[in-house]
N, C-alpha and C. Protein backbone atom coordinates (compact mmCIF):
# COMPACT_ATOMS: atom_id res chain seq x y z
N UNK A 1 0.83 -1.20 0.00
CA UNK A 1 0.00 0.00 0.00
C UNK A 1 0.87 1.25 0.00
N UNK A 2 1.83 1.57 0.76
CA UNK A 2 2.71 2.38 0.92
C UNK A 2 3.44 2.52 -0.66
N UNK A 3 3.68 1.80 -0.83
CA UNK A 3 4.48 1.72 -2.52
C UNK A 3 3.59 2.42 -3.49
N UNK A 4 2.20 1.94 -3.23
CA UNK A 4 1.39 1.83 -4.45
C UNK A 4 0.59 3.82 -4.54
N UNK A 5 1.09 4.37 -2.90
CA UNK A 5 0.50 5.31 -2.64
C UNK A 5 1.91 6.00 -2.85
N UNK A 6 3.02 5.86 -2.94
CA UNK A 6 4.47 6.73 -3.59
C UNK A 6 4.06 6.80 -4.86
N UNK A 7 4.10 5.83 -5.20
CA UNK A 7 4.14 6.04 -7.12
C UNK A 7 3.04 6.69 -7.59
N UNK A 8 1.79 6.84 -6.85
CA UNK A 8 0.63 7.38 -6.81
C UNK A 8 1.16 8.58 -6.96
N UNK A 9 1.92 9.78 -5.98
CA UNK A 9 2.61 10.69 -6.01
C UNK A 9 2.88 11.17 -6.91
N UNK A 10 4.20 10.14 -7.72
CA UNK A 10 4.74 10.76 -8.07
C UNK A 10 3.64 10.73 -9.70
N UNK A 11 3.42 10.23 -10.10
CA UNK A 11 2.01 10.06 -11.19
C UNK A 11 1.68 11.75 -11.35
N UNK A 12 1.18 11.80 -10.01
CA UNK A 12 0.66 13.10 -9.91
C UNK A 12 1.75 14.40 -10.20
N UNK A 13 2.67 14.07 -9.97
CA UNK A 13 3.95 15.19 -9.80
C UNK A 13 4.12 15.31 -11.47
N UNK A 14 4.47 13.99 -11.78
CA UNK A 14 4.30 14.00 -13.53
C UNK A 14 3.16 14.87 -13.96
N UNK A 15 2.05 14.59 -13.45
CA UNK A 15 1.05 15.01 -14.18
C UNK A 15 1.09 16.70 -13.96
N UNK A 16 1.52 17.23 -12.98
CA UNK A 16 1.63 18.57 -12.79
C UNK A 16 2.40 19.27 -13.94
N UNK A 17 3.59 18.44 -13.89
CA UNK A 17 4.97 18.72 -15.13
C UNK A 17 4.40 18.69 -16.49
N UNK A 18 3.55 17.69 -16.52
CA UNK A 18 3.50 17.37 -18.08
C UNK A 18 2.39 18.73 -18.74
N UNK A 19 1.51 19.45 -17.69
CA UNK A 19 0.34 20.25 -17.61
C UNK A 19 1.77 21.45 -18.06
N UNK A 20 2.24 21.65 -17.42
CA UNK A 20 3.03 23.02 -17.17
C UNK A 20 3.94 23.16 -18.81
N UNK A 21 4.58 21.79 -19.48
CA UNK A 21 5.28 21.96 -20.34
C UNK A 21 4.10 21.56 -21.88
N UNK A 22 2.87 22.00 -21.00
CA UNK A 22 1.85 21.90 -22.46
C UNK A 22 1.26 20.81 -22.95
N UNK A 23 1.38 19.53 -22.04
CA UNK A 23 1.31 18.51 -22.59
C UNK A 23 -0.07 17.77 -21.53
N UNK A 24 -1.70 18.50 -21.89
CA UNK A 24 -2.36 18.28 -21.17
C UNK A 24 -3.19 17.28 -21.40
N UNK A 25 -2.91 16.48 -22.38
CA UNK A 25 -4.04 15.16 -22.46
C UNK A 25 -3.23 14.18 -21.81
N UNK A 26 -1.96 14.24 -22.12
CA UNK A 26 -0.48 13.64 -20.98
C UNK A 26 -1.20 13.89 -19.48
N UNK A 27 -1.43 14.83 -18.94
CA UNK A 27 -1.28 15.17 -17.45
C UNK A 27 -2.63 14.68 -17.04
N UNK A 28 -3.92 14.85 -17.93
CA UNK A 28 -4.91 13.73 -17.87
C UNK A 28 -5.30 12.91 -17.70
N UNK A 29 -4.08 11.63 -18.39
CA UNK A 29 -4.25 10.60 -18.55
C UNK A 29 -3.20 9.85 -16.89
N UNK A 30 -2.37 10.73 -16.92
CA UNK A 30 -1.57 10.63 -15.41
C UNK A 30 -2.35 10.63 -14.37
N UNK A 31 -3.13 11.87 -14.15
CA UNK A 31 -4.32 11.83 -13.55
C UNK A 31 -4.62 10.34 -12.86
N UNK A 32 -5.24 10.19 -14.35
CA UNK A 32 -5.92 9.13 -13.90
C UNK A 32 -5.31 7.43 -13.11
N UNK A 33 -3.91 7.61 -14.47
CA UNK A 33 -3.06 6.63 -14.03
C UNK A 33 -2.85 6.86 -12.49
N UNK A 34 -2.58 7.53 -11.66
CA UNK A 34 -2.36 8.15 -10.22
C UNK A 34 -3.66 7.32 -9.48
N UNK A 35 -4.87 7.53 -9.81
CA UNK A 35 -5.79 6.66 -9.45
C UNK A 35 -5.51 5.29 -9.61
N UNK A 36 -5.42 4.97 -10.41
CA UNK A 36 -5.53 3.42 -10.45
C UNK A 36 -4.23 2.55 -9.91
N UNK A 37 -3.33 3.51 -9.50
CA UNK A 37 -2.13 2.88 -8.51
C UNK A 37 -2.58 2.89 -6.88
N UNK A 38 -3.08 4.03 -7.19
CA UNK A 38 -3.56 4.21 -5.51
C UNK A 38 -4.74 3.43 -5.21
N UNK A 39 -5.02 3.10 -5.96
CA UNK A 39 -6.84 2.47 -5.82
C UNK A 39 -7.66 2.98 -5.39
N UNK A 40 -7.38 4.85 -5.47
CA UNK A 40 -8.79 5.80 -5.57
C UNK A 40 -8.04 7.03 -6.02
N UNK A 41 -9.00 7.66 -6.33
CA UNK A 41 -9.00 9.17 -6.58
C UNK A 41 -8.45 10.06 -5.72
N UNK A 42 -7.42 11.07 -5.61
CA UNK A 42 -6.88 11.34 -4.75
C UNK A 42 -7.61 13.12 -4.05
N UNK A 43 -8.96 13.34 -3.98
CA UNK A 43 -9.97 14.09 -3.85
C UNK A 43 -9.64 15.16 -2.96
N UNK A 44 -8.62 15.33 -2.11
CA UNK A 44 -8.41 15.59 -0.50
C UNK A 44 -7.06 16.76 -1.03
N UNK A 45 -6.31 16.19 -2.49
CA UNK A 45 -4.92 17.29 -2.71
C UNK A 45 -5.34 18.06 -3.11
N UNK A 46 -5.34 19.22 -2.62
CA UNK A 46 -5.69 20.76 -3.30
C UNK A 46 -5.08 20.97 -4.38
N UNK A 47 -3.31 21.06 -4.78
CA UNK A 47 -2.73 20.91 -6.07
C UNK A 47 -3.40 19.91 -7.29
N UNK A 48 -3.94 18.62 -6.88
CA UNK A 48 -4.90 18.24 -7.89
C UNK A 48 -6.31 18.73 -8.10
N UNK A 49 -6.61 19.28 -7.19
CA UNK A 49 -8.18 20.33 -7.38
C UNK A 49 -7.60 21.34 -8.67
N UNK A 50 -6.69 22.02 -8.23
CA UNK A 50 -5.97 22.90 -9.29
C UNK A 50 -5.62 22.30 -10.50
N UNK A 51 -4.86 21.13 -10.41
CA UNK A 51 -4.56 20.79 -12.19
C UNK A 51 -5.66 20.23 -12.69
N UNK A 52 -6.81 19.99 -12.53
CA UNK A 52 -8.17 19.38 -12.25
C UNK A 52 -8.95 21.16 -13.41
N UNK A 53 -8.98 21.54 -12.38
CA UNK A 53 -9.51 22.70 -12.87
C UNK A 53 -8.93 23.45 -14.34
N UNK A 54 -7.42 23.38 -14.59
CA UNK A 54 -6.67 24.14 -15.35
C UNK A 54 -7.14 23.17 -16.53
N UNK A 55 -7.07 21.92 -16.34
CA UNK A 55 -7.24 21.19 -17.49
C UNK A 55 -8.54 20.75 -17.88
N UNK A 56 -9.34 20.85 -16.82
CA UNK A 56 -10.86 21.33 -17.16
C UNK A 56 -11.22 22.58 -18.03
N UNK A 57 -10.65 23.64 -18.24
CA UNK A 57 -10.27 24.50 -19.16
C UNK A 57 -10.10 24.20 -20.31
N UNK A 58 -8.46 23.86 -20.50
CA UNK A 58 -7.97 23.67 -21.49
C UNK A 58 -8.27 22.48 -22.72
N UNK A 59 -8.76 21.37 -21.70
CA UNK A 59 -9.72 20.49 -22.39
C UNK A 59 -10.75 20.35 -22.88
N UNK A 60 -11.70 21.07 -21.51
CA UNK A 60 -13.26 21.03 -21.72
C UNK A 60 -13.52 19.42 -20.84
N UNK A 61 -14.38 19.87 -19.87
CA UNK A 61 -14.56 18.84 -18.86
C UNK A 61 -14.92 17.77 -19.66
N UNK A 62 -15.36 16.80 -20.86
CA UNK A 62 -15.70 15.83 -21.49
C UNK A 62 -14.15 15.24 -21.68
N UNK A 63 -13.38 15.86 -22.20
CA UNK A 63 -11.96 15.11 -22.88
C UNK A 63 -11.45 14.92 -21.54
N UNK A 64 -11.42 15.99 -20.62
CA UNK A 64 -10.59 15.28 -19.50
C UNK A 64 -10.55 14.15 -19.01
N UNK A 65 -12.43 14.40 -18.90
CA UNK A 65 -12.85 12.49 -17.52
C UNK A 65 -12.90 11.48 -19.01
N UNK A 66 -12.80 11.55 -20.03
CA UNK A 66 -12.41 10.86 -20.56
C UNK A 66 -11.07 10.40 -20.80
N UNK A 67 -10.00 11.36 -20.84
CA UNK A 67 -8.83 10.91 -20.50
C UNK A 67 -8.34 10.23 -19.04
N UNK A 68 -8.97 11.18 -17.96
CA UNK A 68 -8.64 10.51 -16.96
C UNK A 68 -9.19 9.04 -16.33
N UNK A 69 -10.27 8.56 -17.46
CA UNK A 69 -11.23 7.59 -17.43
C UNK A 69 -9.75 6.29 -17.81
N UNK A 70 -9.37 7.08 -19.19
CA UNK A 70 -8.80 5.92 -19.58
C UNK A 70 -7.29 5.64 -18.55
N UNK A 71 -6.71 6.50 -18.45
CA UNK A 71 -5.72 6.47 -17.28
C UNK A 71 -5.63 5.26 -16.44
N UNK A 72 -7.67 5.80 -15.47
CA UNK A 72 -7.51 5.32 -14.53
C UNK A 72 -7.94 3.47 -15.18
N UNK A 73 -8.48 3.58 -16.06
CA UNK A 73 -8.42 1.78 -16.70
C UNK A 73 -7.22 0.89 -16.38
N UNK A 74 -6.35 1.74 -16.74
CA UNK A 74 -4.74 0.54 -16.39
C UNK A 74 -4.81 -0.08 -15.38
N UNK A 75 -4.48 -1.39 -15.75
CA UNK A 75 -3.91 -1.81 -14.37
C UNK A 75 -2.32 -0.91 -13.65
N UNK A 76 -2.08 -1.37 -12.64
CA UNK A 76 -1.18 -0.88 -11.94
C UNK A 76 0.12 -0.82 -12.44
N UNK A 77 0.56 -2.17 -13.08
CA UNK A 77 1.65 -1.92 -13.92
C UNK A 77 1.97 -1.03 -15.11
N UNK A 78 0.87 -0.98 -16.27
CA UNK A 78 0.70 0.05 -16.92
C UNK A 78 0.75 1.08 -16.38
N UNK A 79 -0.17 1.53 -15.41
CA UNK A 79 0.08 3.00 -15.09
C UNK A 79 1.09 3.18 -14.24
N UNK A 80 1.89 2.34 -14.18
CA UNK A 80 3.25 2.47 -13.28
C UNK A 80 4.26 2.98 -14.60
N UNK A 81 4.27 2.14 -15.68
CA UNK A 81 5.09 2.04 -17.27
C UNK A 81 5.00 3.45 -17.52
N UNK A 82 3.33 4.51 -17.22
CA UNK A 82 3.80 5.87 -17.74
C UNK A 82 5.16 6.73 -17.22
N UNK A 83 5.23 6.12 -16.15
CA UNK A 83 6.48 7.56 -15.96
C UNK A 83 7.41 6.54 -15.05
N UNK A 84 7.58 5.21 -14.89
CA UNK A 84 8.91 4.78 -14.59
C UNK A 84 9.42 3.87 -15.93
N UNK A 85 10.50 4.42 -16.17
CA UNK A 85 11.00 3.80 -17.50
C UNK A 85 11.08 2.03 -17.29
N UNK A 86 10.60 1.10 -18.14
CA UNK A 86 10.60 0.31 -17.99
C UNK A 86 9.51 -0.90 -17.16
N UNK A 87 8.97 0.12 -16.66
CA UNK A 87 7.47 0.04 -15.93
C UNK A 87 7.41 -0.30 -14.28
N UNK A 88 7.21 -1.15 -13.31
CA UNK A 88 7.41 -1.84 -12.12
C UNK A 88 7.85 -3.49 -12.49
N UNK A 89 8.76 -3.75 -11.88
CA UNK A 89 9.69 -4.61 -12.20
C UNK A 89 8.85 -6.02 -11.54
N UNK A 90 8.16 -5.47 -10.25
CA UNK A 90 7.42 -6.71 -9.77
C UNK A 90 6.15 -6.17 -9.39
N UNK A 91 4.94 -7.12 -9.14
CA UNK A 91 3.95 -6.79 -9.00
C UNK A 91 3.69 -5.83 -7.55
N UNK A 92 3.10 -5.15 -7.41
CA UNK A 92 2.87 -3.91 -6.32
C UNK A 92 2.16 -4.71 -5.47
N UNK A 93 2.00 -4.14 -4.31
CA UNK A 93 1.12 -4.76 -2.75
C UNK A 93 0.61 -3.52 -2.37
């Protein structure tokens, strides 16, 4: 759980980065990937209320929860593969 709620993090940290260097269907789809490591929605971070909102903008609330829809689809390893090169080496707990 502890593992699965780091990489959760950092998902999110990506997803902040990827928003900032323009790359918002990327930070979307992180989003979501961030969910589906953690095994929920992370509702409670104010910085994701914010990239939430910015890309609710820039998207239009339909493309987002659809991106962040598909995100959050991955299993854990996939959405681990977005932003650790090579993906998680063993299965998460």
């Amino acid at each position: 759980q502890r593992q699965s709620r780091g990489l959760g993090d950092v998902n999110k940290r990506q997803a902040v980065l990827a928003h900032r260097n323009g790359r918002d269907r990327e930070a979307a789809r992180l989003l979501g990937a961030s969910a589906a490591i953690r095994g929920r929605a992370d509702r409670s971070n104010r910085d994701v209320a914010v990239l939430v909102e910015a890309l609710g903008r820039s998207l239009g609330a339909d493309e987002l929860e659809r991106l962040r829809s598909e995100g959050a689809a991955l299993d854990q390893q996939a959405a681990v593969a977005l932003v650790v090169p090579g993906g998680a080496r063993r299965p998460l707990r």
